[in-house]
Each structure stands twice: as structure tokens, then as C-alpha cells.
C-alpha atoms as a PDB file:
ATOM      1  CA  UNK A   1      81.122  87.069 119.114  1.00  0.00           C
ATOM      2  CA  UNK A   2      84.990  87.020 119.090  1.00  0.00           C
ATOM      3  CA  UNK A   3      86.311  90.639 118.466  1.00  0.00           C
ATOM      4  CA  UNK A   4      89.208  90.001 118.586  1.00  0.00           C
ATOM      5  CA  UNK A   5      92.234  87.803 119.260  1.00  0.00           C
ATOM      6  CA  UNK A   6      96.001  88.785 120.696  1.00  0.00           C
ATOM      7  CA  UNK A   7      98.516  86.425 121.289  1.00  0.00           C
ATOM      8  CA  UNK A   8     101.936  84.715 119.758  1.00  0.00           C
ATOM      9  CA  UNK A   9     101.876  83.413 115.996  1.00  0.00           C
ATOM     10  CA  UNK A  10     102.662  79.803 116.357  1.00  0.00           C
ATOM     11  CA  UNK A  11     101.994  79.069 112.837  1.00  0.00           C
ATOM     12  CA  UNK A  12     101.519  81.017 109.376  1.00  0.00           C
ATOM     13  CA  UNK A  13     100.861  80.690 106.038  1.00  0.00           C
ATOM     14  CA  UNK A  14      99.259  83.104 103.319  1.00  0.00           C
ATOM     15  CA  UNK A  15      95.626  81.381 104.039  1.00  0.00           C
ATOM     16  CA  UNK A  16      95.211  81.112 108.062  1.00  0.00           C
ATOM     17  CA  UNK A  17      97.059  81.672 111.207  1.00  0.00           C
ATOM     18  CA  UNK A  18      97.947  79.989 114.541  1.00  0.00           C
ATOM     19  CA  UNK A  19      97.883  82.476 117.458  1.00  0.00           C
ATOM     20  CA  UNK A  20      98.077  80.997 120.855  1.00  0.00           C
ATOM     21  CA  UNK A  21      96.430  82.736 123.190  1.00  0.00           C
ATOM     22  CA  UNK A  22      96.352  82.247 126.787  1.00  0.00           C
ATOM     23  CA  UNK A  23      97.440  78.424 125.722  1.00  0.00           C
ATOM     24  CA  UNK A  24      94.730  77.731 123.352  1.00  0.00           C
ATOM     25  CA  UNK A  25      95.825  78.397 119.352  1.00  0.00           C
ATOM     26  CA  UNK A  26      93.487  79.720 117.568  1.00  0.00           C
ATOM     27  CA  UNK A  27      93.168  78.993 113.956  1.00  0.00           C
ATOM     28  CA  UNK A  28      92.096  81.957 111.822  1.00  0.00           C
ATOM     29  CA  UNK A  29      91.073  82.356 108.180  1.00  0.00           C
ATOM     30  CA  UNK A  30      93.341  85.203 106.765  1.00  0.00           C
ATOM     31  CA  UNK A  31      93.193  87.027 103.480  1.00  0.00           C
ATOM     32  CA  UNK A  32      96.417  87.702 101.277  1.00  0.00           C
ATOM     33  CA  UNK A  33      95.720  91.167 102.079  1.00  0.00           C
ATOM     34  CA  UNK A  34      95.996  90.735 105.547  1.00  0.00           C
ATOM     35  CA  UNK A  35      98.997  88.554 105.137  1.00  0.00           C
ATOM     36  CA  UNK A  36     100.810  90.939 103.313  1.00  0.00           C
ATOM     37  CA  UNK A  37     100.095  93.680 105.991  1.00  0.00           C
ATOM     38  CA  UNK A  38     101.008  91.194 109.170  1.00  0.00           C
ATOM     39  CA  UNK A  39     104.304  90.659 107.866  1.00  0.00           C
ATOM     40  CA  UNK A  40     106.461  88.593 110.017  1.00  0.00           C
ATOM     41  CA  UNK A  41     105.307  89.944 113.026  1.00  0.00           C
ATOM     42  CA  UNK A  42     105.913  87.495 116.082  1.00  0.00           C
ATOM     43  CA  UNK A  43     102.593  88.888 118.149  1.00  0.00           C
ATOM     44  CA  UNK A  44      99.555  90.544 116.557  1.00  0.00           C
ATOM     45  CA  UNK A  45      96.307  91.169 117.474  1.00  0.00           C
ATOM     46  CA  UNK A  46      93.520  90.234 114.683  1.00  0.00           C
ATOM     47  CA  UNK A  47      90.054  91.597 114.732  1.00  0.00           C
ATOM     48  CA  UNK A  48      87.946  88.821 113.725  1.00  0.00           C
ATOM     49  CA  UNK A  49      84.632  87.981 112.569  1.00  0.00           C
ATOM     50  CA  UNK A  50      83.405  83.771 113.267  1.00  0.00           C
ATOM     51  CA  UNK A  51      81.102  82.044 111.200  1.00  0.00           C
ATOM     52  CA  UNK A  52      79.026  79.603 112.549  1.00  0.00           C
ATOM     53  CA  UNK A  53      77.362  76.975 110.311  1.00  0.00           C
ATOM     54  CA  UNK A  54      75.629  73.766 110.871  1.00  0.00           C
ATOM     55  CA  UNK A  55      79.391  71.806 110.314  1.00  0.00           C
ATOM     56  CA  UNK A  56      81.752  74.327 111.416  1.00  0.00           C
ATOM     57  CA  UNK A  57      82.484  77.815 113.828  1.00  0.00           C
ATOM     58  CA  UNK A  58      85.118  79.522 111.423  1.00  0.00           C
ATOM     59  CA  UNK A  59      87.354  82.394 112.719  1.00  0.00           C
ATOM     60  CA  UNK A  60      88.450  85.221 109.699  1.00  0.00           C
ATOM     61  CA  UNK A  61      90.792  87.162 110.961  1.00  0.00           C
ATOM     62  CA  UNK A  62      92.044  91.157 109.743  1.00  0.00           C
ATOM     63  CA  UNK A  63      94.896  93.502 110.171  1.00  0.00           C
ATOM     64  CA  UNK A  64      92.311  96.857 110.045  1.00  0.00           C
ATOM     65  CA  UNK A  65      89.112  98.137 110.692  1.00  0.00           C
ATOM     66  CA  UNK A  66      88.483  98.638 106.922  1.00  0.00           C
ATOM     67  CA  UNK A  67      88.723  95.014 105.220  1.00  0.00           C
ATOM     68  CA  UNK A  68      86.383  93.377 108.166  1.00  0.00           C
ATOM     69  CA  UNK A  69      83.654  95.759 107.362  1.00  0.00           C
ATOM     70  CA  UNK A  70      84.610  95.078 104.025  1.00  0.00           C
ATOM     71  CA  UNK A  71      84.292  91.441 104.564  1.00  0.00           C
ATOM     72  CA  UNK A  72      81.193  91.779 106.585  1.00  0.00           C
ATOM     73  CA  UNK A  73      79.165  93.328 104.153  1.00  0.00           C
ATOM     74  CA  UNK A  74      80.609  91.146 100.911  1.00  0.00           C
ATOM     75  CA  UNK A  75      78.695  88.142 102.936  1.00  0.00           C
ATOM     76  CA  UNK A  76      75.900  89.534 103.388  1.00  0.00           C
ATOM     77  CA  UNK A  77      75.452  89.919  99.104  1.00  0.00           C
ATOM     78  CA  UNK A  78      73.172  86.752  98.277  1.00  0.00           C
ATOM     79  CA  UNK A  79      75.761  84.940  96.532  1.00  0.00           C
ATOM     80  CA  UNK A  80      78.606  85.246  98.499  1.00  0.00           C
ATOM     81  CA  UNK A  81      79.890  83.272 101.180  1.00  0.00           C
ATOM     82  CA  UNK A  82      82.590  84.038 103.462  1.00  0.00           C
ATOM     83  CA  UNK A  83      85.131  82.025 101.398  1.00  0.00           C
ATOM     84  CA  UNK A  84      84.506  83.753  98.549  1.00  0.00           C
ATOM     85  CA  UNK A  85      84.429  87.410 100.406  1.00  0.00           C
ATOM     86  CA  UNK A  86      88.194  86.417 101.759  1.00  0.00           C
ATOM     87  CA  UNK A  87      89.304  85.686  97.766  1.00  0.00           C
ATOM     88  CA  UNK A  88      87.394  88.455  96.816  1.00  0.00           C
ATOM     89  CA  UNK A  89      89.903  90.276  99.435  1.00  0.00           C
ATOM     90  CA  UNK A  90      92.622  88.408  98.602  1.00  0.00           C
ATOM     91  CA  UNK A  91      92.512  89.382  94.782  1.00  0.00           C
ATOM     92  CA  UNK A  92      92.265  93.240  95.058  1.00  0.00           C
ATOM     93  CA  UNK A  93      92.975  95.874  97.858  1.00  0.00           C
ATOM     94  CA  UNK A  94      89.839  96.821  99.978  1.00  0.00           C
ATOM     95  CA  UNK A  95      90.096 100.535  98.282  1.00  0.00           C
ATOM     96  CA  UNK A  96      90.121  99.046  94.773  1.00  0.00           C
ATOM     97  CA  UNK A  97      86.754  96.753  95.690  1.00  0.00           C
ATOM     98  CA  UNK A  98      84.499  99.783  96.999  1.00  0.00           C
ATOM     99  CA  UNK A  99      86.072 102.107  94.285  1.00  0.00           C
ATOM    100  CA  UNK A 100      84.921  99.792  91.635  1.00  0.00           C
ATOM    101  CA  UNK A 101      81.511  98.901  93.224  1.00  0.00           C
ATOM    102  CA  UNK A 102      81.342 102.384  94.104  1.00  0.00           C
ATOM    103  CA  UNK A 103      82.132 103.431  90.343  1.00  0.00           C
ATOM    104  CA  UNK A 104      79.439 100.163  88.875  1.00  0.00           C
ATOM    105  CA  UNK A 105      83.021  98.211  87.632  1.00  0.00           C
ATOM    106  CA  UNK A 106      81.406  94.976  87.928  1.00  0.00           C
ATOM    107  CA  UNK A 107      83.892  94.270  85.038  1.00  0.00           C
ATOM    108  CA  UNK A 108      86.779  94.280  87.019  1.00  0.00           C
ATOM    109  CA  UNK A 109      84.878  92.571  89.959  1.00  0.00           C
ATOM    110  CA  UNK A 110      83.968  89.384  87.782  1.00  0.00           C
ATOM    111  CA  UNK A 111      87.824  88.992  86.722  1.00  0.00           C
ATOM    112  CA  UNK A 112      87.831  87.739  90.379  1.00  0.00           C
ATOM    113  CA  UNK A 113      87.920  83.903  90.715  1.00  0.00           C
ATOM    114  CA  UNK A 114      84.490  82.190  91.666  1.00  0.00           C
ATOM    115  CA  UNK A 115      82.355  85.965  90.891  1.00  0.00           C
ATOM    116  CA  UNK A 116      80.419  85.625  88.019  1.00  0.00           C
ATOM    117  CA  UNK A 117      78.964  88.448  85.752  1.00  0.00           C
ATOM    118  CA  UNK A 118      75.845  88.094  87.732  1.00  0.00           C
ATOM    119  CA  UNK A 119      77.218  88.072  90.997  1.00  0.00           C
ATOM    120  CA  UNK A 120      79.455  90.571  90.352  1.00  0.00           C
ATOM    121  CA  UNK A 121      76.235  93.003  89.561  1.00  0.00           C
ATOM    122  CA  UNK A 122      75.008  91.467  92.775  1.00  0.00           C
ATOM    123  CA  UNK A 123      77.480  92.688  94.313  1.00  0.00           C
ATOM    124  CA  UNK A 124      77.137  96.684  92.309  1.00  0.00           C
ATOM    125  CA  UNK A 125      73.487  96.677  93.242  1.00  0.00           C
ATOM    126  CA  UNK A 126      73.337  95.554  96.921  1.00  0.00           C
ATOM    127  CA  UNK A 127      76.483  97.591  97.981  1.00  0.00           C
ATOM    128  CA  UNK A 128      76.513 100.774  95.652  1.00  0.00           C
ATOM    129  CA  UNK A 129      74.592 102.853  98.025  1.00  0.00           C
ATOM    130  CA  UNK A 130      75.976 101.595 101.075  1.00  0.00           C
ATOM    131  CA  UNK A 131      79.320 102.587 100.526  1.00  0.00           C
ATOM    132  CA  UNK A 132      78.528 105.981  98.377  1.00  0.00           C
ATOM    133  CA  UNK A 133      76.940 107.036 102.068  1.00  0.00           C
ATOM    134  CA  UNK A 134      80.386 105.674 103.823  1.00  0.00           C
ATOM    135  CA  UNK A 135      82.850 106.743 101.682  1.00  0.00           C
ATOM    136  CA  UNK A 136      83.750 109.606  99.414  1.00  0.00           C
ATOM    137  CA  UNK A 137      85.409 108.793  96.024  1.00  0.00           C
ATOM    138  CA  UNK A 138      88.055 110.916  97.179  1.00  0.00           C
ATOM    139  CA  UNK A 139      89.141 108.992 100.417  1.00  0.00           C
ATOM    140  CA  UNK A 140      89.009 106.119  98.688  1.00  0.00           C
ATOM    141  CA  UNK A 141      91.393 106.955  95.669  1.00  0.00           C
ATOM    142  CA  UNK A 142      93.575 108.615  98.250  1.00  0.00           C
ATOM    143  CA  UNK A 143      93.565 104.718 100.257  1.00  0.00           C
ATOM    144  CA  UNK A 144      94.104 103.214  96.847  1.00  0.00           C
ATOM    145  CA  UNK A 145      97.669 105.446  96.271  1.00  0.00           C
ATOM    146  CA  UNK A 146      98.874 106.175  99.414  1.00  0.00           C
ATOM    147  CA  UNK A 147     102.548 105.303  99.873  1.00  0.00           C
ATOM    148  CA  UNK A 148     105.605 107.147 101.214  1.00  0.00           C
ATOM    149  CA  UNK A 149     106.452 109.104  98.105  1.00  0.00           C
ATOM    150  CA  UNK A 150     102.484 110.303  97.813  1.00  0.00           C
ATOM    151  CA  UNK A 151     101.907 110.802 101.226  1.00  0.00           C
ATOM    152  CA  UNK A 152     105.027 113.087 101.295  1.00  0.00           C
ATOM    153  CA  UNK A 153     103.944 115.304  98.149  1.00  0.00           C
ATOM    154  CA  UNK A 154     100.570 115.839  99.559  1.00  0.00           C
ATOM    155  CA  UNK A 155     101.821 116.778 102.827  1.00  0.00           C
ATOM    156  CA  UNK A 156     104.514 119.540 100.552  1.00  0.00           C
ATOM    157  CA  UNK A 157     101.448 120.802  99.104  1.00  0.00           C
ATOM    158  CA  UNK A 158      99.937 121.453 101.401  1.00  0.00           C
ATOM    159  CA  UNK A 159     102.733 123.098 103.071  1.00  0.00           C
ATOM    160  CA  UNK A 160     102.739 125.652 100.171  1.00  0.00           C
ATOM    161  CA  UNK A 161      99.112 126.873 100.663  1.00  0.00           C
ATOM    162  CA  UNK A 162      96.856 124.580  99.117  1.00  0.00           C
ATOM    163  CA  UNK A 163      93.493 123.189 100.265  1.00  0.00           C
ATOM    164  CA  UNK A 164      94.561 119.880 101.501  1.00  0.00           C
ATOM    165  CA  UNK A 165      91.247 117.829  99.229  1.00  0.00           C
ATOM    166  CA  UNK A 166      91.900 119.817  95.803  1.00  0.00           C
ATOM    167  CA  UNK A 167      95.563 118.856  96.780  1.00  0.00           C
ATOM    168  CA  UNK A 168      94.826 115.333  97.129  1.00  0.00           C
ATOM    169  CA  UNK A 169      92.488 115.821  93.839  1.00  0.00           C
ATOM    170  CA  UNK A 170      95.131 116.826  91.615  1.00  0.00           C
ATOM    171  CA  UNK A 171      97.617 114.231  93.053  1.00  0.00           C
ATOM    172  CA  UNK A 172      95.429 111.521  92.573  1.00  0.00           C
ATOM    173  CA  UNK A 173      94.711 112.012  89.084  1.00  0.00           C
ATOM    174  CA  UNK A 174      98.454 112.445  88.568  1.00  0.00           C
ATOM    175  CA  UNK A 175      98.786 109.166  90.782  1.00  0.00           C
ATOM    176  CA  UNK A 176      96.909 107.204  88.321  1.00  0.00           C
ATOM    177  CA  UNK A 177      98.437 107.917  85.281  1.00  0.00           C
ATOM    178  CA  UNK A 178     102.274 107.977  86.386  1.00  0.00           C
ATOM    179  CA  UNK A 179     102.237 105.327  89.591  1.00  0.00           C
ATOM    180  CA  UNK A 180     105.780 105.154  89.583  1.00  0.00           C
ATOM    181  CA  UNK A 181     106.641 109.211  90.180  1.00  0.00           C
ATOM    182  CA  UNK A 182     109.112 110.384  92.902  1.00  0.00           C
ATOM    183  CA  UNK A 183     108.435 112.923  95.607  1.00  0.00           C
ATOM    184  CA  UNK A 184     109.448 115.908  93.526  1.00  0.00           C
ATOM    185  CA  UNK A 185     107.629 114.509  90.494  1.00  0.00           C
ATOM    186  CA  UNK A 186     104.235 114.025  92.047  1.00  0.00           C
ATOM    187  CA  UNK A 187     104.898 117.733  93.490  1.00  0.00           C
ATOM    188  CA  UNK A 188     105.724 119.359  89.840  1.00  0.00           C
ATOM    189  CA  UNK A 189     102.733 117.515  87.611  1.00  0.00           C
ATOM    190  CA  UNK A 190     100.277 118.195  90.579  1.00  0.00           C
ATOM    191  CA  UNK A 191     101.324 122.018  90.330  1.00  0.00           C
ATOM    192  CA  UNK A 192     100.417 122.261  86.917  1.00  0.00           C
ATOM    193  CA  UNK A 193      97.145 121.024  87.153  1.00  0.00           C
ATOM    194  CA  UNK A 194      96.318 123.388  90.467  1.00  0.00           C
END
């Protein structure tokens, strides 16, 4: 198996990739959410995951760790194939897909194009436990809103004596229902509920 590939982007668009590497471009299957995290980057390196089927050896390439385990165990739901695992990744952010199969949101799952109600329970079923023993609720709300201005209110928190995961607790839940807070903000509404 490829594990990865390194090299110069000859060619991109929001669906696949060129990277030459060592002379020989290699065209790789991308999700939006990798897209969005490559940027405009000139060289990368990809993990990657091929699929070989009777008509075809596909490369999917990813920008962490995270989505191609992700995308690894999406395929193996019965149901799913590996283009529909890379729009399931393309339509929501890896920490909104295992918080709402780890929460049983097979609601929000079948709002993705090409999952059905039943696949979307599939998907519930065969993955619930899996992640639950992976991943805590908590690291996964805290993937879900991390940015700049959360990152640096949980870090001030901290810095005034509080545990660091009833910090990130009480920030989350003040995440979620003001996303657009500033620093100081976060900090103040967090207090309160501490």
C-alpha cells in the first residue's frame, strides 16, 4: 500500500490532485475538506489510502491523520463506497461526522447527498462503538470549535487556575451557542458557568 505521497502540485482542483513525484504525477482523489486545509500550498505531502477494484487502482489522498481513519472506516460500513465516504467528508468536518454518529444523529448524517435514512443508521450502528472507544465526546467538540479566538480563551483559563477539561467543558457549551464570541467573550460567559 501507498502511505503516502510528497512531491510538487502540478495540478489542483477541489476533487483530485496532481503531485509529481520523482517524475511520475500522481493523481489523487481529494475531499473538500482536505482541499480547504491544503490551501495553495506548492509541495505537500498526502497520506493516502488506494483502492483497488476489478476496473481501477484509485489513490484518496488527506491532509491529517484523522479524516483517513475517518475515511477508512466509512468504507468499510456495507453501503458505502469510497466515493461516497470522500462526499460524506466533503459535506461535514471529520469532528462533526463522529460527533453525530457518536451522539446516534443519523438525521443530520442522511442530509448528506447519496446517504439514505437506512444507510445513515448503517452507518450509527456499525461505527457507534468504535469511535465511543477512540474518542471522548469532549475531544471531539473541542476539534469541532477550535479556532484562534477558542484556543486562546482556553489556554487564559487555564492560566487562571482551572482544570484544563472542565475548562474546555464550559467553553464548549458556550462555543455552541455563541460561535461568533471574541477572546474576552468566550473568557467572561465560560467564567460564569465555572
Amino acid at each position: 500500500m501507498i502511505a503516502h505521497i510528497q512531491g510538487k502540485v502540478t495540478q489542483r482542483t477541489p476533487t483530485y490532485l496532481i503531485i509529481d513525484c520523482g517524475g511520475i504525477g500522481y493523481s489523487i482523489q481529494i475531499s473538500l475538506n482536505t482541499y480547504g486545509k491544503i490551501g495553495d500550498a506548492e509541495s505537500l505531502k498526502l497520506l493516502t489510502h488506494l483502492s483497488i477494484k476489478e476496473d481501477s487502482h484509485t489513490l484518496y489522498g488527506f491532509a491529517d491523520e484523522e479524516e483517513r481513519l475517518l475515511f477508512q472506516q466509512l468504507i468499510m460500513v456495507s453501503g458505502i463506497g469510497t466515493n461516497t465516504a470522500r462526499m460524506i467528508l466533503s459535506s461535514l468536518k471529520p469532528a462533526e461526522i463522529k460527533l453525530a454518529i457518536i451522539n446516534g444523529n443519523w438525521n443530520l448524517l442522511k442530509t448528506i447527498k447519496g446517504i439514505g435514512p437506512k444507510t445513515a443508521q448503517r452507518m450509527v450502528i456499525d461505527l457507534q462503538d468504535k469511535l465511543k472507544k477512540v474518542e471522548s465526546p469532549d475531544q471531539v467538540y473541542s476539534a469541532q470549535f477550535s479556532s484562534p479566538a477558542y484556543d486562546e480563551a482556553l489556554s487564559a483559563l487555564v492560566m487562571l487556575g482551572f482544570n484544563k477539561v472542565e475548562a474546555e467543558k464550559g467553553l464548549n457549551k458556550i462555543k455552541q451557542q455563541n460561535p461568533d464570541s471574541s477572546v474576552e467573550q468566550l473568557v467572561k460567559l465560560t467564567l460564569k458557568t465555572l
